[in-house]
C-alpha atoms as a PDB file:
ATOM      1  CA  UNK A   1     -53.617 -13.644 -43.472  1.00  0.00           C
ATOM      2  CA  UNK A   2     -52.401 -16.463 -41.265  1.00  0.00           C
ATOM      3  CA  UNK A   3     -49.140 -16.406 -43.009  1.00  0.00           C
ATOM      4  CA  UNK A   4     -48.915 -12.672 -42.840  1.00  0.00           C
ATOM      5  CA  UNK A   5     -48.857 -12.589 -39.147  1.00  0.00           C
ATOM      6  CA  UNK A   6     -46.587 -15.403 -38.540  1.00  0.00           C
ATOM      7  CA  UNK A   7     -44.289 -13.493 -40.430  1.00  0.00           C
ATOM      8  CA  UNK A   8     -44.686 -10.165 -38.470  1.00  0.00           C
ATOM      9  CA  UNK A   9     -44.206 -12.831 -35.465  1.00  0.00           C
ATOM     10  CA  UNK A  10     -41.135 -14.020 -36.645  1.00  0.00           C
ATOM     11  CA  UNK A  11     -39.921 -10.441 -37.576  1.00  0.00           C
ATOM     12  CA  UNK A  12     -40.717  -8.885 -34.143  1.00  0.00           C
ATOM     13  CA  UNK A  13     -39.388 -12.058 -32.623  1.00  0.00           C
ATOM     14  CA  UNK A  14     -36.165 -11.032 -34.833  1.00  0.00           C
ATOM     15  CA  UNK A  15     -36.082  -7.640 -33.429  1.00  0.00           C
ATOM     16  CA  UNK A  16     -36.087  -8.648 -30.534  1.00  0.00           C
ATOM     17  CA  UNK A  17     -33.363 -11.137 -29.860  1.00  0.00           C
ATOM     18  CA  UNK A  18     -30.962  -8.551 -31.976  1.00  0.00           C
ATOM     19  CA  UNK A  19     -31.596  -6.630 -29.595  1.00  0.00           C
ATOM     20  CA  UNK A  20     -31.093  -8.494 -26.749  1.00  0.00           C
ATOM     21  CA  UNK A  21     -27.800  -9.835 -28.082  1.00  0.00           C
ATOM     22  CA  UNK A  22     -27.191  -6.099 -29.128  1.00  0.00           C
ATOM     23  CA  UNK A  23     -27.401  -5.299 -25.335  1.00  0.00           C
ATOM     24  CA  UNK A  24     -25.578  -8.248 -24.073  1.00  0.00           C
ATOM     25  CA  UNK A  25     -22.695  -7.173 -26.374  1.00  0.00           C
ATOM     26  CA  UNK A  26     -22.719  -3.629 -25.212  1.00  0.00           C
ATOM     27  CA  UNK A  27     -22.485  -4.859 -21.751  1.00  0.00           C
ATOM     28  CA  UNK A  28     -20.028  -7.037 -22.412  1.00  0.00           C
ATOM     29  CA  UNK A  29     -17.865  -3.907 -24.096  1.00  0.00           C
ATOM     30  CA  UNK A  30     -18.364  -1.733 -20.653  1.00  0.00           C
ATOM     31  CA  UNK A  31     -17.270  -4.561 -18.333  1.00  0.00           C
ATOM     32  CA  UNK A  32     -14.152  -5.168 -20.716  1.00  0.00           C
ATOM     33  CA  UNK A  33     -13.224  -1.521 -20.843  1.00  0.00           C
ATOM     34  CA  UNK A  34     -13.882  -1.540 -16.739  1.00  0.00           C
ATOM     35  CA  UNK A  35     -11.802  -3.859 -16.439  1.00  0.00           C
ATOM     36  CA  UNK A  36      -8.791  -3.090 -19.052  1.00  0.00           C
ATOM     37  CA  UNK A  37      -8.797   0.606 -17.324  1.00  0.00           C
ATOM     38  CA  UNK A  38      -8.698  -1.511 -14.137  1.00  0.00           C
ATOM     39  CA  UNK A  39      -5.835  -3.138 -14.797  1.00  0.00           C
ATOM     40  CA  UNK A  40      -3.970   0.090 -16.578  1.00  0.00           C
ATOM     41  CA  UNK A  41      -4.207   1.796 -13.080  1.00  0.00           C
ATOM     42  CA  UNK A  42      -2.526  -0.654 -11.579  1.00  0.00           C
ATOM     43  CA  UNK A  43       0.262  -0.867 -13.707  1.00  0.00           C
ATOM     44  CA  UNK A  44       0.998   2.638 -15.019  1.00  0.00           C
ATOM     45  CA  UNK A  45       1.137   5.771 -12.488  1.00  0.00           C
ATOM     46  CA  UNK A  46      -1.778   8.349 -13.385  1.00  0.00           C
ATOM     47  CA  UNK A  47      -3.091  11.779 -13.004  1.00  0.00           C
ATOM     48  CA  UNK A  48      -4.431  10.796  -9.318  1.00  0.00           C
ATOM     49  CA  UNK A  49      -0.542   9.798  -8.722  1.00  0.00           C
ATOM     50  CA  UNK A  50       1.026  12.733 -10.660  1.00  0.00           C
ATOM     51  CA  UNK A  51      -1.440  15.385  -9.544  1.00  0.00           C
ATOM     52  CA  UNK A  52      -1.595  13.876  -5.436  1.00  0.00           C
ATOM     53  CA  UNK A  53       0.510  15.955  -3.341  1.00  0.00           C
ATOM     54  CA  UNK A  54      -0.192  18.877  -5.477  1.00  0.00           C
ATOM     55  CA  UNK A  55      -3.739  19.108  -3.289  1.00  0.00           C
ATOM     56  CA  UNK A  56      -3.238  21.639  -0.338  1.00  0.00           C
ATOM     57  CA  UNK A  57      -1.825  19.829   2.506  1.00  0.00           C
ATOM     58  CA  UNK A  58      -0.428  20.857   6.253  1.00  0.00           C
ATOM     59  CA  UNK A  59       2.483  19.492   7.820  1.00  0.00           C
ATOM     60  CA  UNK A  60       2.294  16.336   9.908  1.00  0.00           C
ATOM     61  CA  UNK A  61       4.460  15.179  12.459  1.00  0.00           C
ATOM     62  CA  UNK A  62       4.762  11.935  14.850  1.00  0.00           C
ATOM     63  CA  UNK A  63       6.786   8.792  15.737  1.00  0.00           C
ATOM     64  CA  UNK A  64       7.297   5.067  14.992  1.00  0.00           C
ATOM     65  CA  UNK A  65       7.672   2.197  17.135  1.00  0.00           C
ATOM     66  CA  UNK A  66       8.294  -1.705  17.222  1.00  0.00           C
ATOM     67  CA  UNK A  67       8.124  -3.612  19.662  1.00  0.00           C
ATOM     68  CA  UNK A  68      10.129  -6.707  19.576  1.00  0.00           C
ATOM     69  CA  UNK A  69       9.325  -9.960  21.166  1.00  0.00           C
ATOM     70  CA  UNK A  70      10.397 -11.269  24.415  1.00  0.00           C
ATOM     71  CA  UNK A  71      11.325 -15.063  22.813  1.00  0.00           C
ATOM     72  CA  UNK A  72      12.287 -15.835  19.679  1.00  0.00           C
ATOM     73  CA  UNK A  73      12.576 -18.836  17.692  1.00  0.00           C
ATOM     74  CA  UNK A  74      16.143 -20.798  17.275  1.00  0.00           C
ATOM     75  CA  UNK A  75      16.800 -23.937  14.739  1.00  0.00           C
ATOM     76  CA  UNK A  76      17.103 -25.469  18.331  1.00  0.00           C
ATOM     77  CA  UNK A  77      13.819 -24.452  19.655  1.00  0.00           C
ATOM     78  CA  UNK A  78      13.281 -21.018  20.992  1.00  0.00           C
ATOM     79  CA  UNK A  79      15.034 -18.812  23.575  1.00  0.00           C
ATOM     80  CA  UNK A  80      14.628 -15.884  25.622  1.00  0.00           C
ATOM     81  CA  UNK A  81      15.420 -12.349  24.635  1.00  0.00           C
ATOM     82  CA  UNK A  82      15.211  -8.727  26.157  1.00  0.00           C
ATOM     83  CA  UNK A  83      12.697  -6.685  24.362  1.00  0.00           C
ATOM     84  CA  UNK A  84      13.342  -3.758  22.610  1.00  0.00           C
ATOM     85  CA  UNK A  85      11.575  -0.738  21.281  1.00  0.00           C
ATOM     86  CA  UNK A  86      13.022  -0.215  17.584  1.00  0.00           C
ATOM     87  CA  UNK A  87      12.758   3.183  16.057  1.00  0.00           C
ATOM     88  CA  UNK A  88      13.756   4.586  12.322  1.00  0.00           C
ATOM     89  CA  UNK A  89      16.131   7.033  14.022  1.00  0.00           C
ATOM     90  CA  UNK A  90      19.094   8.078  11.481  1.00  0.00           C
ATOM     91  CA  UNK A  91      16.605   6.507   8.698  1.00  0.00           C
ATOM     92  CA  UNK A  92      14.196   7.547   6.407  1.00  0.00           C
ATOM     93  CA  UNK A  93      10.055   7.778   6.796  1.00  0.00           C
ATOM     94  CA  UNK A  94       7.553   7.906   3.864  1.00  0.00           C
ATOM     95  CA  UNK A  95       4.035   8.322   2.770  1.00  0.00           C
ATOM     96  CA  UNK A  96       2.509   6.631   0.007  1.00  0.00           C
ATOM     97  CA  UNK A  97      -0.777   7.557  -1.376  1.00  0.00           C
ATOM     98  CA  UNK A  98      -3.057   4.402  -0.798  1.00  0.00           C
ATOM     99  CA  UNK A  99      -3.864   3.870  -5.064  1.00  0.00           C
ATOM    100  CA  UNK A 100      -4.458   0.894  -7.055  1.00  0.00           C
ATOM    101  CA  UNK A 101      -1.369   1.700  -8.868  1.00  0.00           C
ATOM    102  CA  UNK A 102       1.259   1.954  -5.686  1.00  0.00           C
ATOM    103  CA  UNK A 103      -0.799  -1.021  -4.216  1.00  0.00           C
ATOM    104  CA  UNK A 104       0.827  -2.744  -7.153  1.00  0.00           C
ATOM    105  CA  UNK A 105       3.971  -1.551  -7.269  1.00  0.00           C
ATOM    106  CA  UNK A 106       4.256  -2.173  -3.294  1.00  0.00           C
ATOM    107  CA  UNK A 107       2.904  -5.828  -3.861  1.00  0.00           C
ATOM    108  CA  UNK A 108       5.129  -7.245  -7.017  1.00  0.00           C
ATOM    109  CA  UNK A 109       8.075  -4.713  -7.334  1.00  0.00           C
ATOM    110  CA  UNK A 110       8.752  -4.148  -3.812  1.00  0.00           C
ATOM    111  CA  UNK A 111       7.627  -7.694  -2.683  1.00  0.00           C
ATOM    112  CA  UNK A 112       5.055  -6.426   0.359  1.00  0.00           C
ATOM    113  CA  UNK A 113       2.517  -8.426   2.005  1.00  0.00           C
ATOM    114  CA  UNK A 114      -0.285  -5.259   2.482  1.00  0.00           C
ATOM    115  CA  UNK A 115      -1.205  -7.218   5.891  1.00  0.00           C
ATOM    116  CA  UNK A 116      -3.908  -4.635   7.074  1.00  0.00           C
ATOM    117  CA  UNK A 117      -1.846  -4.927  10.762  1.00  0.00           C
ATOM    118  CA  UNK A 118       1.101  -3.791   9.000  1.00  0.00           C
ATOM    119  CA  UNK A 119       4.041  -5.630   8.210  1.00  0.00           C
ATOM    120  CA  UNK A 120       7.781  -5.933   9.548  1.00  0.00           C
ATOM    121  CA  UNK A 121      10.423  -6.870   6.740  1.00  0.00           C
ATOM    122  CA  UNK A 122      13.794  -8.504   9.073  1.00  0.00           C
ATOM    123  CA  UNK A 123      17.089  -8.634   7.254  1.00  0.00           C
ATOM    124  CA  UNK A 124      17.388  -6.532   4.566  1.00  0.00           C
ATOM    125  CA  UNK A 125      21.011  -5.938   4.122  1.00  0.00           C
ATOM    126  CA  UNK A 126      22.031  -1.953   3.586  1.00  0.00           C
ATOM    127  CA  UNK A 127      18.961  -0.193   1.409  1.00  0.00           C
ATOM    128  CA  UNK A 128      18.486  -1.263  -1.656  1.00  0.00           C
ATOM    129  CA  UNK A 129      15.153  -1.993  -1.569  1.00  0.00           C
ATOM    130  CA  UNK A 130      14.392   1.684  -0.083  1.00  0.00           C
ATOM    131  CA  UNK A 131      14.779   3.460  -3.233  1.00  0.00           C
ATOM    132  CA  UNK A 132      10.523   3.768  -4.965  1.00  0.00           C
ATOM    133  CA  UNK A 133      11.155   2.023  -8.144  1.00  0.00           C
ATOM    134  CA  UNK A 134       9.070   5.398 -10.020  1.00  0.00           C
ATOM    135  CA  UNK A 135       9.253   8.941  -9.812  1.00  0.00           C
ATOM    136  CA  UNK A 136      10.071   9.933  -6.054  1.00  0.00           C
ATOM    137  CA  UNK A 137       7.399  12.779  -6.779  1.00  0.00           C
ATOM    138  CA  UNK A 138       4.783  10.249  -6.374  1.00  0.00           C
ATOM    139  CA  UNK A 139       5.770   9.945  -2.494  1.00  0.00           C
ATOM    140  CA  UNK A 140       7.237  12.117   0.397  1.00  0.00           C
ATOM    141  CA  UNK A 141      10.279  11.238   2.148  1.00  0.00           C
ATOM    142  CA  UNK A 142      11.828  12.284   5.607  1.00  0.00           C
ATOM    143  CA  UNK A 143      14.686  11.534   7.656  1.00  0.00           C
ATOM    144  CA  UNK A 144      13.602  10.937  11.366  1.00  0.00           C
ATOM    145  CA  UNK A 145      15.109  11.971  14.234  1.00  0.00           C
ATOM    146  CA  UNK A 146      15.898  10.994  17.576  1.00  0.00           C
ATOM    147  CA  UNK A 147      13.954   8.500  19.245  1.00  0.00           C
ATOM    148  CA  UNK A 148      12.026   7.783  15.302  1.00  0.00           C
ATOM    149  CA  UNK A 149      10.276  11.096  15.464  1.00  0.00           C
ATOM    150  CA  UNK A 150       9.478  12.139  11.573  1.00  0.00           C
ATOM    151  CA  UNK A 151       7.607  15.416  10.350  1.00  0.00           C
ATOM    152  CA  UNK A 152       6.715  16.028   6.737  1.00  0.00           C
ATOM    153  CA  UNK A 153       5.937  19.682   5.998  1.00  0.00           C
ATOM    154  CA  UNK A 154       2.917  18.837   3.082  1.00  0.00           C
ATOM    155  CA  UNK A 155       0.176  16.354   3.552  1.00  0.00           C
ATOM    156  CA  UNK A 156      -2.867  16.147   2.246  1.00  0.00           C
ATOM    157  CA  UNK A 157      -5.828  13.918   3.862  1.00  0.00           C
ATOM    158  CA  UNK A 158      -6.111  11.061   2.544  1.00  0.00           C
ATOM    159  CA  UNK A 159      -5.161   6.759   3.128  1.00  0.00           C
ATOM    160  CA  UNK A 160      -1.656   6.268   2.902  1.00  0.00           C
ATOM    161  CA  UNK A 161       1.116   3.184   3.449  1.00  0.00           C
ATOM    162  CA  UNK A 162       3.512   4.608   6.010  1.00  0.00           C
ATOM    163  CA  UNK A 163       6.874   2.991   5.580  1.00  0.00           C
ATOM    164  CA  UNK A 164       9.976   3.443   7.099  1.00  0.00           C
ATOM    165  CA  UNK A 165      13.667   2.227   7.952  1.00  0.00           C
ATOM    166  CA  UNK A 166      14.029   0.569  11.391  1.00  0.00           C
ATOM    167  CA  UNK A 167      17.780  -0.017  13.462  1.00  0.00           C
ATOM    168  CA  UNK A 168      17.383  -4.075  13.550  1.00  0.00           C
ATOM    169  CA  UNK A 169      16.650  -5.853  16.812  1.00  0.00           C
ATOM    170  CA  UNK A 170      20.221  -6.690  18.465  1.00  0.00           C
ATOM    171  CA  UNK A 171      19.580 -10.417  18.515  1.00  0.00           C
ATOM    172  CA  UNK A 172      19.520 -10.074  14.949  1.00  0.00           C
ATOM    173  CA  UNK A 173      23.036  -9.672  14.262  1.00  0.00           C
ATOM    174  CA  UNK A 174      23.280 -10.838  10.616  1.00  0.00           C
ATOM    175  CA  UNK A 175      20.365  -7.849   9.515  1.00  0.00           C
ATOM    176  CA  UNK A 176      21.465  -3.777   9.467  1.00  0.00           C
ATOM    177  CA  UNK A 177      18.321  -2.689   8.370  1.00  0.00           C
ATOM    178  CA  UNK A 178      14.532  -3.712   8.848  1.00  0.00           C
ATOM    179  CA  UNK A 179      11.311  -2.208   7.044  1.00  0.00           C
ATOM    180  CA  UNK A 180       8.310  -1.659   8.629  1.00  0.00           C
ATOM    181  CA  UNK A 181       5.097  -0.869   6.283  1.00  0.00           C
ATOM    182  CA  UNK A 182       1.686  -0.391   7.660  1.00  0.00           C
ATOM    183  CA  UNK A 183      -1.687   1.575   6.172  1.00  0.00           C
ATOM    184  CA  UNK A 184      -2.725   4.571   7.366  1.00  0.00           C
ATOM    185  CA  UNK A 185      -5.133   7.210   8.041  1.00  0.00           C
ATOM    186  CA  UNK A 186      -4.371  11.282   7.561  1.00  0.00           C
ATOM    187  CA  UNK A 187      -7.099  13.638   8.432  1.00  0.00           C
ATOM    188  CA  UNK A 188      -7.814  16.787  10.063  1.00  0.00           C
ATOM    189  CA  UNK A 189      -6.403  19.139   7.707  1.00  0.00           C
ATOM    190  CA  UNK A 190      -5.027  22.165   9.958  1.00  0.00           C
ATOM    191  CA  UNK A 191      -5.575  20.448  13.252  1.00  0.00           C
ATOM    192  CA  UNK A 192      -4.812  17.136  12.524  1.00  0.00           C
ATOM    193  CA  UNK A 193      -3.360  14.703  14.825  1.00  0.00           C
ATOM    194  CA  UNK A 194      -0.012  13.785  15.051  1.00  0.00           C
ATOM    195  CA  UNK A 195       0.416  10.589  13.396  1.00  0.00           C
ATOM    196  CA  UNK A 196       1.782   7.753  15.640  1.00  0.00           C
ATOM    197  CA  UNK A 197       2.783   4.386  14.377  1.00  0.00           C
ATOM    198  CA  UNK A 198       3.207   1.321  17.154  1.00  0.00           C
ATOM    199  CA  UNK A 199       3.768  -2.219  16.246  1.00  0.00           C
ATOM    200  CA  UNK A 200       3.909  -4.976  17.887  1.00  0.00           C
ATOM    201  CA  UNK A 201       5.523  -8.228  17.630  1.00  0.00           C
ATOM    202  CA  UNK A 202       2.410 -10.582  16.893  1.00  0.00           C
ATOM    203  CA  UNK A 203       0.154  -8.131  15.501  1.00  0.00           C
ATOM    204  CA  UNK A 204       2.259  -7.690  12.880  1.00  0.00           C
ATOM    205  CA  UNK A 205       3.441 -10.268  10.154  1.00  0.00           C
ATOM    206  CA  UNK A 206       7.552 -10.614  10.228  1.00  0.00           C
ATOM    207  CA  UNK A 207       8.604 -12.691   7.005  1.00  0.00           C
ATOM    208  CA  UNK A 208      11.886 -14.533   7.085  1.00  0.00           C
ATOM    209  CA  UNK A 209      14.732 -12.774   5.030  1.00  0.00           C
ATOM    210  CA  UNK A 210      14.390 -14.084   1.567  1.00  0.00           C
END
């Protein structure tokens, strides 16, 4: 009888560590597919990227500016300068949905920071780094217009990365264009806002040209 129940002991005992390894297993198999799906939103455009501006938007309309700084640094030391307002007048503005997957292409294929202040890309000769590396269906493009005014006739709400073209600072005589990229908020539907972008030099990273 003694024997008996040692047995059933050992069976349930059995039972139950299968099933705890069972469980362990199956958790393991959810966190792996979390994070392989994870990863596969990152690197490959979606339905959230294909299907984005397809959702009923309104137009939006505002302005850009930079502020540059009053000194600047030299290999000598540093020197005064005038400041300057810089605007992406004669350039292009765009919106990019805020997804895991542009996150990624803005960080390692178009070589951005994603500073939450924004960030302000000196010395990029001509625009060759302006063209979106994927379908330009993924993300709305305007030309702005005098004094870096922009308006985009179809925007849904939603967190976007505003970027745009800026006419370099004169003291920078070696760059023709500068990039300016800096998250952002849409909202309001019909009566939204307009949406008005300000940077300024120190709130705002400024990488050397690489």
């Amino acid at each position: 009888m003694l024997k008996r129940g040692r047995c059933l002991a050992g069976l349930v005992a059995s039972l139950l560590i299968t099933s705890s390894l069972g469980g362990c297993l199956t958790l393991a198999a959810i966190q792996r597919a979390n994070e392989e799906r994870e990863v596969s939103q990152r690197l490959h455009a979606g339905a959230v990227e294909q299907s984005w501006f397809e959702r009923e938007g309104f137009p939006l309309s505002g302005n850009v500016e930079v502020k540059t700084p009053t000194i600047i640094a030299t290999p000598d030391g540093s020197r005064p300068v005038e400041p300057e307002t810089l605007t992406c007048e004669g350039l292009s503005a765009r919106l990019i949905p805020d997804t895991p997957h542009h996150r990624w292409v803005l960080e390692h294929r178009l070589g951005f920071a994603l500073e939450p202040g924004g960030e302000w890309r000196s010395g990029v000769p001509g625009l060759h780094r302006w063209a979106w590396p994927e379908s330009p269906a993924y993300v709305q493009d305007v030309e702005c217009g005098s004094g870096g005014v922009f308006s985009f006739p179809k925007i849904p709400d939603g967190r976007y990365f505003f970027m745009a073209g800026l006419n370099s600072p004169s003291y920078d005589s070696a760059s023709r264009v500068d990039f300016v990229l800096k998250p952002v908020v849409v909202s309001g539907g019909r009566r939204r806002p307009q949406l008005i972008v300000v940077m300024e030099y120190g709130a705002v990273s400024r990488p050397s040209k690489k």
